[in-house]
N, C-alpha and C. Protein backbone atom coordinates (compact mmCIF):
# COMPACT_ATOMS: atom_id res chain seq x y z
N UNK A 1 0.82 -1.19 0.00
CA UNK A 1 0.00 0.00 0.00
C UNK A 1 0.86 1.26 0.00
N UNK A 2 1.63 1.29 1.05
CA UNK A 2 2.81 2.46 0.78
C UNK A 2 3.20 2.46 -0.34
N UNK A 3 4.00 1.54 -1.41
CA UNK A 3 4.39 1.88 -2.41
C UNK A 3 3.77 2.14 -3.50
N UNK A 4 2.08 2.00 -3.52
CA UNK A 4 1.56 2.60 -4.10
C UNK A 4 0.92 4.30 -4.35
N UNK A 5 0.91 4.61 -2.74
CA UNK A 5 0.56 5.93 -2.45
C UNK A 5 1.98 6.54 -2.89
N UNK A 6 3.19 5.91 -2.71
CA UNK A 6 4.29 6.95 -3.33
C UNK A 6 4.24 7.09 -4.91
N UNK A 7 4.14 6.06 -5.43
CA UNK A 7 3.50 5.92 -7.14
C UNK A 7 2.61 6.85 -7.25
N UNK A 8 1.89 6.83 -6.25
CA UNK A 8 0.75 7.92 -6.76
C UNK A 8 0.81 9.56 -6.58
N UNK A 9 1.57 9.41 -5.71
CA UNK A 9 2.62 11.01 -5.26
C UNK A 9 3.42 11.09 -6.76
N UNK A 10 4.04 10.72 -6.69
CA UNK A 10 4.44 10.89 -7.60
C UNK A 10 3.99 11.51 -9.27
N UNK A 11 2.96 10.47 -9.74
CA UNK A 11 2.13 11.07 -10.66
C UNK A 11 1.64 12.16 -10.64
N UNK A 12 1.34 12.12 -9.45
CA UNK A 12 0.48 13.60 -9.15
C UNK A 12 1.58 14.85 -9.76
N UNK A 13 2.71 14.82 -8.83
CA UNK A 13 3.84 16.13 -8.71
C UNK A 13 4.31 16.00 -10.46
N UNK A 14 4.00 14.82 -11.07
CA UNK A 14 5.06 14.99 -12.49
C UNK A 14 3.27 15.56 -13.16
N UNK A 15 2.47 15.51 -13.09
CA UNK A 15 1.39 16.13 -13.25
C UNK A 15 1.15 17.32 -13.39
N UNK A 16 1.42 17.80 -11.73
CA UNK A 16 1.55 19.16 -11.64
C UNK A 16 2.68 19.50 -12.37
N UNK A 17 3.80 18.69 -12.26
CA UNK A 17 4.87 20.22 -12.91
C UNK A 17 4.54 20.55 -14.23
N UNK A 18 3.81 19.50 -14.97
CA UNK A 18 3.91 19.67 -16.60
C UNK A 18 2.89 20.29 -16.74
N UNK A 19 2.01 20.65 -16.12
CA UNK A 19 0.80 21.45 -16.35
C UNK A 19 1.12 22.88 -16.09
N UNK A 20 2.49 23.32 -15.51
CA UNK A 20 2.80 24.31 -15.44
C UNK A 20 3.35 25.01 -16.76
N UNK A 21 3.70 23.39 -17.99
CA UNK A 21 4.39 23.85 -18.63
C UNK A 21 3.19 24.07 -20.20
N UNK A 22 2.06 24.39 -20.25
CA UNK A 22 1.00 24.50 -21.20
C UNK A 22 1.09 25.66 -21.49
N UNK A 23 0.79 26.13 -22.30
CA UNK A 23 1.23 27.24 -22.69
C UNK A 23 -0.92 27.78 -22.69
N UNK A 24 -0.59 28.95 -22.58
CA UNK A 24 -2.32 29.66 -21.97
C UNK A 24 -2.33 30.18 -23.17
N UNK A 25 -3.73 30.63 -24.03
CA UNK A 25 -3.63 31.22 -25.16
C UNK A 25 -3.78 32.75 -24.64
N UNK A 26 -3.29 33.50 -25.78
CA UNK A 26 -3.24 34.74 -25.81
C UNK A 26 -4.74 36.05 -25.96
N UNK A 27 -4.76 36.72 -25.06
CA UNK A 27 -5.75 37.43 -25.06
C UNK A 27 -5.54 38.70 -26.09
N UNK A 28 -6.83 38.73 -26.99
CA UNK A 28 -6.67 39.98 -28.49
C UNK A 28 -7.48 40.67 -27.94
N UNK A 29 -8.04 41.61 -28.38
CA UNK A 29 -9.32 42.60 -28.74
C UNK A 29 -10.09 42.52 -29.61
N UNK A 30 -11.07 42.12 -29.82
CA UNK A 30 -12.05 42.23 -31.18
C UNK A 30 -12.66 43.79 -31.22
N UNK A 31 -11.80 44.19 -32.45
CA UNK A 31 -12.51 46.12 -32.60
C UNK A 31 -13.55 46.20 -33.55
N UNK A 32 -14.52 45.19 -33.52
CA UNK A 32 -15.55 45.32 -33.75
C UNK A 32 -17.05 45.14 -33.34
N UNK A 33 -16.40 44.76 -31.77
CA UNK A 33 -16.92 44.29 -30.59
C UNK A 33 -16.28 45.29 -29.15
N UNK A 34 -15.27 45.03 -29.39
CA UNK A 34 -14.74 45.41 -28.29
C UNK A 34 -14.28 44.85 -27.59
N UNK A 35 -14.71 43.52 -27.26
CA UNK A 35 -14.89 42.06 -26.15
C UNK A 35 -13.57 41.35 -26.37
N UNK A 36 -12.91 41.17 -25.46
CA UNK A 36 -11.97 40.27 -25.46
C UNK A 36 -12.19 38.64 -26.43
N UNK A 37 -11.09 38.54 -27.35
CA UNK A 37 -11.38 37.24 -27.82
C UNK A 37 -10.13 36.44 -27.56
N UNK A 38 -9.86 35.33 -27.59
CA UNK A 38 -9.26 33.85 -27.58
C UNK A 38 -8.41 34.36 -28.93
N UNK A 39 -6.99 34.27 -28.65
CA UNK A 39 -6.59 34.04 -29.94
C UNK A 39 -5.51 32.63 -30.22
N UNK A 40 -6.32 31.86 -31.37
CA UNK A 40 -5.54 30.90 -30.79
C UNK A 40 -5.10 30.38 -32.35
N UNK A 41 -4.80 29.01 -33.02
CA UNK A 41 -4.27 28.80 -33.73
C UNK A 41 -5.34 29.13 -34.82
N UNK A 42 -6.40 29.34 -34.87
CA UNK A 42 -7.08 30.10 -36.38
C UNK A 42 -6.98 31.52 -36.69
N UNK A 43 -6.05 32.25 -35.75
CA UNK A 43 -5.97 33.47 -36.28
C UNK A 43 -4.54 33.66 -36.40
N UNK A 44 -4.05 34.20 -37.55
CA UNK A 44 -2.95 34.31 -37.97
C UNK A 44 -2.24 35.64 -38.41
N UNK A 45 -1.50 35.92 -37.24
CA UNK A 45 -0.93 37.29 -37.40
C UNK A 45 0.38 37.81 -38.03
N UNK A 46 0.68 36.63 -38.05
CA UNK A 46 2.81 36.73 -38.50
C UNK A 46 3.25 37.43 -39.31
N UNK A 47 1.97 38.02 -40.70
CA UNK A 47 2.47 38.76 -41.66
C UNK A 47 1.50 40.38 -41.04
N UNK A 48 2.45 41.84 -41.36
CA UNK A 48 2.40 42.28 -40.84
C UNK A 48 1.45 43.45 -41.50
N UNK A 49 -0.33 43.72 -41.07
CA UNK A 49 -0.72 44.30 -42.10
C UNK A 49 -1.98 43.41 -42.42
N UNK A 50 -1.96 42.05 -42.61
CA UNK A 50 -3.10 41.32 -42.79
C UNK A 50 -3.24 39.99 -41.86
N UNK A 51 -4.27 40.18 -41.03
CA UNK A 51 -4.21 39.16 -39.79
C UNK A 51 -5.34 38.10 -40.74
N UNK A 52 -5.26 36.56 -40.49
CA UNK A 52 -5.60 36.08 -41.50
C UNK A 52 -6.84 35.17 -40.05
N UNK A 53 -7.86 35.03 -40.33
CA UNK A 53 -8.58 34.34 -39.65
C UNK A 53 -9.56 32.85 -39.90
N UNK A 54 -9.40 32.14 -39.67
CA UNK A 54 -10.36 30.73 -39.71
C UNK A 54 -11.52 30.87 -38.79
N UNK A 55 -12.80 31.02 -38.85
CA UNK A 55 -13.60 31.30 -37.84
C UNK A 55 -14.59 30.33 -37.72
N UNK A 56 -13.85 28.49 -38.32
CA UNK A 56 -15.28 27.61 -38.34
C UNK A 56 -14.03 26.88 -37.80
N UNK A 57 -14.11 25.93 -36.76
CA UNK A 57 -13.33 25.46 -36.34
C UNK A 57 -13.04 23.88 -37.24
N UNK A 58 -13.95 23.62 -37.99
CA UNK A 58 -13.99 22.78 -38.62
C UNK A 58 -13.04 22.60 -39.27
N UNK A 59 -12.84 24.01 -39.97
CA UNK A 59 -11.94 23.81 -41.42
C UNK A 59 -10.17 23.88 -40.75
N UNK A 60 -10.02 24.35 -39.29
CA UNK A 60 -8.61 24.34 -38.81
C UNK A 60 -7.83 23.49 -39.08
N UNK A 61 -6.49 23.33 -39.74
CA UNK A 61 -5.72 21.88 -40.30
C UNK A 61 -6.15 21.16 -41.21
N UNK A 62 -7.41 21.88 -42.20
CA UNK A 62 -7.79 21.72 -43.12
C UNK A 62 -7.95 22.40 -44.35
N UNK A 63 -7.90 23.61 -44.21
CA UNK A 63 -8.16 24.95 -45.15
C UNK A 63 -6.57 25.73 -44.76
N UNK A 64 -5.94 26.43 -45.40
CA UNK A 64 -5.08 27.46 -45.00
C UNK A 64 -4.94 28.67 -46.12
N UNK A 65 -4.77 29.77 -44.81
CA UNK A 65 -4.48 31.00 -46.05
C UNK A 65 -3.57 31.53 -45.69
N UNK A 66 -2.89 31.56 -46.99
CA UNK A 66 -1.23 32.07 -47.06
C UNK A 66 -0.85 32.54 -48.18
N UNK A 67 0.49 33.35 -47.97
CA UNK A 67 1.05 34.13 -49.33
C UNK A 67 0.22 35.27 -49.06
N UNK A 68 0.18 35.53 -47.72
CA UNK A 68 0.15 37.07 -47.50
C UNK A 68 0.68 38.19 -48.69
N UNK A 69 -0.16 38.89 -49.05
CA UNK A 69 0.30 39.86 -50.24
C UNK A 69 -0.34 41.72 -49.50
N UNK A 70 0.36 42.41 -49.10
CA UNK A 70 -0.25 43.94 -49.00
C UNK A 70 0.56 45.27 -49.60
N UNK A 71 -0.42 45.65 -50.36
CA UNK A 71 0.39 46.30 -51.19
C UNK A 71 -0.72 47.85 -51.90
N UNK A 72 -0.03 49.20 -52.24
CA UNK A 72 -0.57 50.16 -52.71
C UNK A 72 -1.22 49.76 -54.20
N UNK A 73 -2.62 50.33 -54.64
CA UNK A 73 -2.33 50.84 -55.83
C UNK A 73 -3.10 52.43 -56.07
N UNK A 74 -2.32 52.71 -56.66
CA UNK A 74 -2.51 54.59 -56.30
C UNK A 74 -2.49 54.99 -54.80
N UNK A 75 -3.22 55.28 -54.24
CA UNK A 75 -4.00 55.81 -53.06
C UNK A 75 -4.54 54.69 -52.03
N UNK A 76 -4.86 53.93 -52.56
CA UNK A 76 -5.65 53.04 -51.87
C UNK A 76 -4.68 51.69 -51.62
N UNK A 77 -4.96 51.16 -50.10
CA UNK A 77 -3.97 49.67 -49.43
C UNK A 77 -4.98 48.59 -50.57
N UNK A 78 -4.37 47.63 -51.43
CA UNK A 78 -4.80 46.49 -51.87
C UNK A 78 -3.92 45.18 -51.24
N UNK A 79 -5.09 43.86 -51.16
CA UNK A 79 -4.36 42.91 -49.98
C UNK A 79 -4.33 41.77 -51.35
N UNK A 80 -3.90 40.55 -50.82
CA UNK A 80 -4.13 39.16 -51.76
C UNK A 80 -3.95 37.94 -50.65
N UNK A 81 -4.20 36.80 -50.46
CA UNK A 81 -4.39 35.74 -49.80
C UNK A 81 -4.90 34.59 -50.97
N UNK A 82 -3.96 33.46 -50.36
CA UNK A 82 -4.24 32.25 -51.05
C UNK A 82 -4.92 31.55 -50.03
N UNK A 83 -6.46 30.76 -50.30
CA UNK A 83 -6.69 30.01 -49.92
C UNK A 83 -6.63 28.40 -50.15
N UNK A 84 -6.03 27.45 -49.26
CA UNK A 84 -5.75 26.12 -49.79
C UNK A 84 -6.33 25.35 -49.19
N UNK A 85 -7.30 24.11 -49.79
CA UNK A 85 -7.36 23.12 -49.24
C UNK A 85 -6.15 22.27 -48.77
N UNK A 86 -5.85 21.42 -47.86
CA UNK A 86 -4.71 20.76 -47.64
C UNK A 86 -5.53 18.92 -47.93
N UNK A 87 -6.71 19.18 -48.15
CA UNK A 87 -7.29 17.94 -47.93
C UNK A 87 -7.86 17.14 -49.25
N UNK A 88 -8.56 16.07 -49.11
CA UNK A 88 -8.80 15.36 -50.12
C UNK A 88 -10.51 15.84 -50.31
N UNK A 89 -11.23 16.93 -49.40
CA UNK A 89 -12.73 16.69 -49.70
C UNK A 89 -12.90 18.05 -50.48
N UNK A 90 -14.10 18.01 -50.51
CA UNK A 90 -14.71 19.45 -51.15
C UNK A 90 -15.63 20.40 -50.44
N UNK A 91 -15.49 22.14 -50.11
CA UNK A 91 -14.61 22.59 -49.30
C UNK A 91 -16.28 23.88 -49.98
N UNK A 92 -17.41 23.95 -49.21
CA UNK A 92 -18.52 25.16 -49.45
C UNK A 92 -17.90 26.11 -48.63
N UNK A 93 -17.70 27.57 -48.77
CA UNK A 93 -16.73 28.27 -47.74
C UNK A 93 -17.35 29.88 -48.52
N UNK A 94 -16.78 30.84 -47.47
CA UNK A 94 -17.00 32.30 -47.68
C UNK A 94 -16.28 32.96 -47.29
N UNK A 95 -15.71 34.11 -47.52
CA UNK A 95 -14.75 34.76 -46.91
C UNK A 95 -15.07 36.19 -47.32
N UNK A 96 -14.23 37.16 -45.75
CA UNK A 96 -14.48 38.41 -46.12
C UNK A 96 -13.53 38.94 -45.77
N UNK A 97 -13.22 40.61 -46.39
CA UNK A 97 -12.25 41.49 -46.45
C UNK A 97 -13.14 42.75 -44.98
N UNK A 98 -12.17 42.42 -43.71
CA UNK A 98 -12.32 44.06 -43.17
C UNK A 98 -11.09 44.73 -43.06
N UNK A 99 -11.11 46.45 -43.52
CA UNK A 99 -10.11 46.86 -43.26
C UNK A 99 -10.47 47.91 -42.44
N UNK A 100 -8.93 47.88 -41.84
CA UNK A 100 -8.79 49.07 -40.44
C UNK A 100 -7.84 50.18 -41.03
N UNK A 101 -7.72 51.48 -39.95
CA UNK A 101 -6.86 52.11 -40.15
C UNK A 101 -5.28 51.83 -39.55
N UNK A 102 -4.58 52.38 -39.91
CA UNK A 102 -3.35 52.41 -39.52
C UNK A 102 -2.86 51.87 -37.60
N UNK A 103 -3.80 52.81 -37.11
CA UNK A 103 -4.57 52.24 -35.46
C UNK A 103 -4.84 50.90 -35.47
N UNK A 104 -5.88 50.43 -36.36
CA UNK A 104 -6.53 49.43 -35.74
C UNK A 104 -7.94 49.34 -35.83
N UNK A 105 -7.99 50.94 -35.76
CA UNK A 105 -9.43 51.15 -35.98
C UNK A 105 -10.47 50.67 -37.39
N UNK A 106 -11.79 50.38 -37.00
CA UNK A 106 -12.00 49.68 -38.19
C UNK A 106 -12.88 50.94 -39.26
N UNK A 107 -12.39 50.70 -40.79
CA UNK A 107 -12.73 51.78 -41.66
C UNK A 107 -14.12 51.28 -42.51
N UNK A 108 -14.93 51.73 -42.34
CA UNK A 108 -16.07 51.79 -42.90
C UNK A 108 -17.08 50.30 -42.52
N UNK A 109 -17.97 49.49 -43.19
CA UNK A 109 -18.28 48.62 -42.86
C UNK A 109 -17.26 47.33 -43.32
N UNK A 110 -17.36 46.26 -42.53
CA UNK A 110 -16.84 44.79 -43.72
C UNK A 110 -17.81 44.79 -44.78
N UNK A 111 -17.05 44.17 -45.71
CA UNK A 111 -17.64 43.91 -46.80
C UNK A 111 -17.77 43.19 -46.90
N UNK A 112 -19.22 42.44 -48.06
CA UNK A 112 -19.99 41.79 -47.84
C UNK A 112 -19.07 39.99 -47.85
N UNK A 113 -19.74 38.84 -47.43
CA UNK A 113 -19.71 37.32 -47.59
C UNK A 113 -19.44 37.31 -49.18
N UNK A 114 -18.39 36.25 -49.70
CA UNK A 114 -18.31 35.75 -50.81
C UNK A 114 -17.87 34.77 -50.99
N UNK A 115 -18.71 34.11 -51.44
CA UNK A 115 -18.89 32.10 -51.49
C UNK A 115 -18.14 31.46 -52.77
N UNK A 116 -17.80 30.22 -52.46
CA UNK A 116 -17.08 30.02 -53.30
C UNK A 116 -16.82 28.56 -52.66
N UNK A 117 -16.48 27.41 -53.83
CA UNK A 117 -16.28 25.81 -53.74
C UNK A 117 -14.91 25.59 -53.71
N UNK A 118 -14.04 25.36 -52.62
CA UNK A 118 -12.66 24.80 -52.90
C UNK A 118 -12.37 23.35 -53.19
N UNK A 119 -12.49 22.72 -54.21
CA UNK A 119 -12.18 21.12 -54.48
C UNK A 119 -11.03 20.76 -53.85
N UNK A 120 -10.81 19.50 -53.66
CA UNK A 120 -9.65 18.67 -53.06
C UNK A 120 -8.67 19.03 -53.82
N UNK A 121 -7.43 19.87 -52.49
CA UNK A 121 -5.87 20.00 -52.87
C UNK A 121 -5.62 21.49 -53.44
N UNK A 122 -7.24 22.16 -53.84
CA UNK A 122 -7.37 23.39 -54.79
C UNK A 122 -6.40 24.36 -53.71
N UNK A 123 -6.37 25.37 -54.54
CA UNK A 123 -5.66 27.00 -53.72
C UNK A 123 -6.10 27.62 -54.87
N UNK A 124 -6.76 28.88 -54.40
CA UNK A 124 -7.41 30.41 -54.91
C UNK A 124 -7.20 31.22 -54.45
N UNK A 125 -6.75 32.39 -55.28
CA UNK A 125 -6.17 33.71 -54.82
C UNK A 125 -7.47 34.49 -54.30
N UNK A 126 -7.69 35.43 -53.49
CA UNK A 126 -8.72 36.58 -52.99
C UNK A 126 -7.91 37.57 -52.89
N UNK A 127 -8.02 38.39 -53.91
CA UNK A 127 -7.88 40.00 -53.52
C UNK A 127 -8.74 40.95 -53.62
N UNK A 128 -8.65 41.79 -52.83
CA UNK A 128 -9.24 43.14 -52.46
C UNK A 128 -8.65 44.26 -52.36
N UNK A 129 -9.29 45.53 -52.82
CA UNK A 129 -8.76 46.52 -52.92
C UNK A 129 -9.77 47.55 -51.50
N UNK A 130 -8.88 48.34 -50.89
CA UNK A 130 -9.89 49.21 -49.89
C UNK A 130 -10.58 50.77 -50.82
N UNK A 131 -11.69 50.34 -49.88
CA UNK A 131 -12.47 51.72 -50.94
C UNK A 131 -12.17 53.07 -50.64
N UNK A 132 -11.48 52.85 -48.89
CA UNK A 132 -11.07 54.36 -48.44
C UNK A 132 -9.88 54.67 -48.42
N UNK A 133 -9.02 55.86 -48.70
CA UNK A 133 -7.41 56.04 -48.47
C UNK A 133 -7.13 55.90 -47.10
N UNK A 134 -7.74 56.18 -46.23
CA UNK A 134 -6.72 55.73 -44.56
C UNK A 134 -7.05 54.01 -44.46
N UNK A 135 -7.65 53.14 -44.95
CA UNK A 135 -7.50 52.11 -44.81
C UNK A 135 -5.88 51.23 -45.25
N UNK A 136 -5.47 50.55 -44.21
CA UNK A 136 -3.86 50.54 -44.03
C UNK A 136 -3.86 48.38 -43.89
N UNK A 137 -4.47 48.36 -43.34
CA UNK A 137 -4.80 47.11 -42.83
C UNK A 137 -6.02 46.26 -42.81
N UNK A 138 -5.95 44.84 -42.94
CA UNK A 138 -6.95 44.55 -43.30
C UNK A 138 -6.97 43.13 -42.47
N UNK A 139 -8.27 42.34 -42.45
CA UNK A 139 -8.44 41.06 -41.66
C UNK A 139 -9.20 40.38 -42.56
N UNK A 140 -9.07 39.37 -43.44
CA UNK A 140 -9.06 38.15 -43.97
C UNK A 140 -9.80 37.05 -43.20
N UNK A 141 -11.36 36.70 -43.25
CA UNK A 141 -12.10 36.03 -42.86
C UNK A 141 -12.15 34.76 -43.67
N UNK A 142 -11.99 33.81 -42.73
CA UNK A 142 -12.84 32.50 -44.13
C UNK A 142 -13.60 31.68 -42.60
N UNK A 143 -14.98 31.40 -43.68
CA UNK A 143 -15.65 30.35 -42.64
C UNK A 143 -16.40 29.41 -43.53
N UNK A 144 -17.17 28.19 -42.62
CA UNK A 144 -18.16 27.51 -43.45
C UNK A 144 -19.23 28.21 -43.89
N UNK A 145 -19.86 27.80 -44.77
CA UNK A 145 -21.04 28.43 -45.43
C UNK A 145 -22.23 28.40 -44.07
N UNK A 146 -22.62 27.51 -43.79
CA UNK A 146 -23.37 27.30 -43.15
C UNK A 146 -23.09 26.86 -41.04
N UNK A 147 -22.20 27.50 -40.67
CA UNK A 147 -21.57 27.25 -39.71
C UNK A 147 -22.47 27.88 -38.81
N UNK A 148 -22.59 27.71 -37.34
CA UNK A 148 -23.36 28.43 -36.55
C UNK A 148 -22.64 29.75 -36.35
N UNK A 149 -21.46 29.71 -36.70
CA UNK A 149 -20.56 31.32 -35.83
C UNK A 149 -21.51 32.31 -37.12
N UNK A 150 -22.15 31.94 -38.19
CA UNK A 150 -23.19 32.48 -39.03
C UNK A 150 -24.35 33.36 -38.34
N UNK A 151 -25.07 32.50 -37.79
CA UNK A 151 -26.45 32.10 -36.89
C UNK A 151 -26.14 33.48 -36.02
N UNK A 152 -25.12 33.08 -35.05
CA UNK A 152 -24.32 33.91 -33.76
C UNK A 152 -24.56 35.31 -33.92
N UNK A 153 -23.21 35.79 -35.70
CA UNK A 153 -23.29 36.95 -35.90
C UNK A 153 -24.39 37.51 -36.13
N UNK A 154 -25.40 37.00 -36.52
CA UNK A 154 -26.64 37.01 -37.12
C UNK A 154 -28.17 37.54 -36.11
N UNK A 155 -27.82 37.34 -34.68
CA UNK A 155 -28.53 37.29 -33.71
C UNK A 155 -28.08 38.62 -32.94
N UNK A 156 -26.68 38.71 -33.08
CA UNK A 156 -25.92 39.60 -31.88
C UNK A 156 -26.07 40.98 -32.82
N UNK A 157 -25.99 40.85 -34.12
CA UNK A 157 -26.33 42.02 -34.82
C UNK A 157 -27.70 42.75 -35.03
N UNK A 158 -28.80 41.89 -34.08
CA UNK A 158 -30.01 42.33 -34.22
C UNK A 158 -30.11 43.51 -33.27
């Protein structure tokens, strides 16, 4: 019996220490809310200028957007993003362009949902151009067509 309660001490303390070692996700701002959000592996910030977001948890390790592109033409910030299936299925999806100012702040409304079929293995470019000159930055949405985070926005905007 003792040498089991030390076995079990044990587990416990190699338990605790490694739980010290998890890493906590990072707290963002949603500036279109205000509300603190979760930022965790579907939002993608690394390129500097266009934060790239997955907002159906479904498609995470399944869909990716990359080849960050931000760039002038005339007056106005224009962005580009590749979206890729990584998978073998076929892929009903929407995505949207919001841009902010230089701040952070967000410039005019998002613009609207735009749907579109990614087949198995596919990648498609999305670019957008901003309609206002202080728009500097932009956030890159993709979700399922029919996902509840749909429903959500859909309710909270009433």
């Amino acid at each position: 019996m003792r040498i089991f309660s030390v076995v079990l001490l044990e587990v416990f303390f190699v338990v605790f220490a490694l739980s010290g070692c998890v890493s906590q996700p990072e707290l963002g701002l949603n500036t279109s809310s205000n509300q603190e959000i979760i930022q965790t592996k579907a939002v993608d910030t690394s390129y500097p200028g266009i934060k790239r977001l997955i907002a159906s948890d479904d498609l995470i390790g399944y869909i990716a957007v990359v080849n960050p592109i931000l760039g002038k033409k005339g007056d106005f910030a224009k962005a580009q993003v590749t979206v890729q299936n990584l998978t073998e299925n076929r892929y009903e999806v929407e995505y949207q362009y919001q841009w902010e100012d230089s701040s952070g702040f967000a410039v005019g409304s998002p613009r609207p949902w735009k749907r579109f079929v990614l087949g198995p293995k596919q990648a498609k470019n999305f670019a957008e151009m901003a309609l206002r000159k202080d728009a500097a930055k932009t956030i890159f949405t993709i979700r399922l067509v029919d996902d509840t985070f749909v429903e959500l926005n859909k309710k909270v905007s009433k």
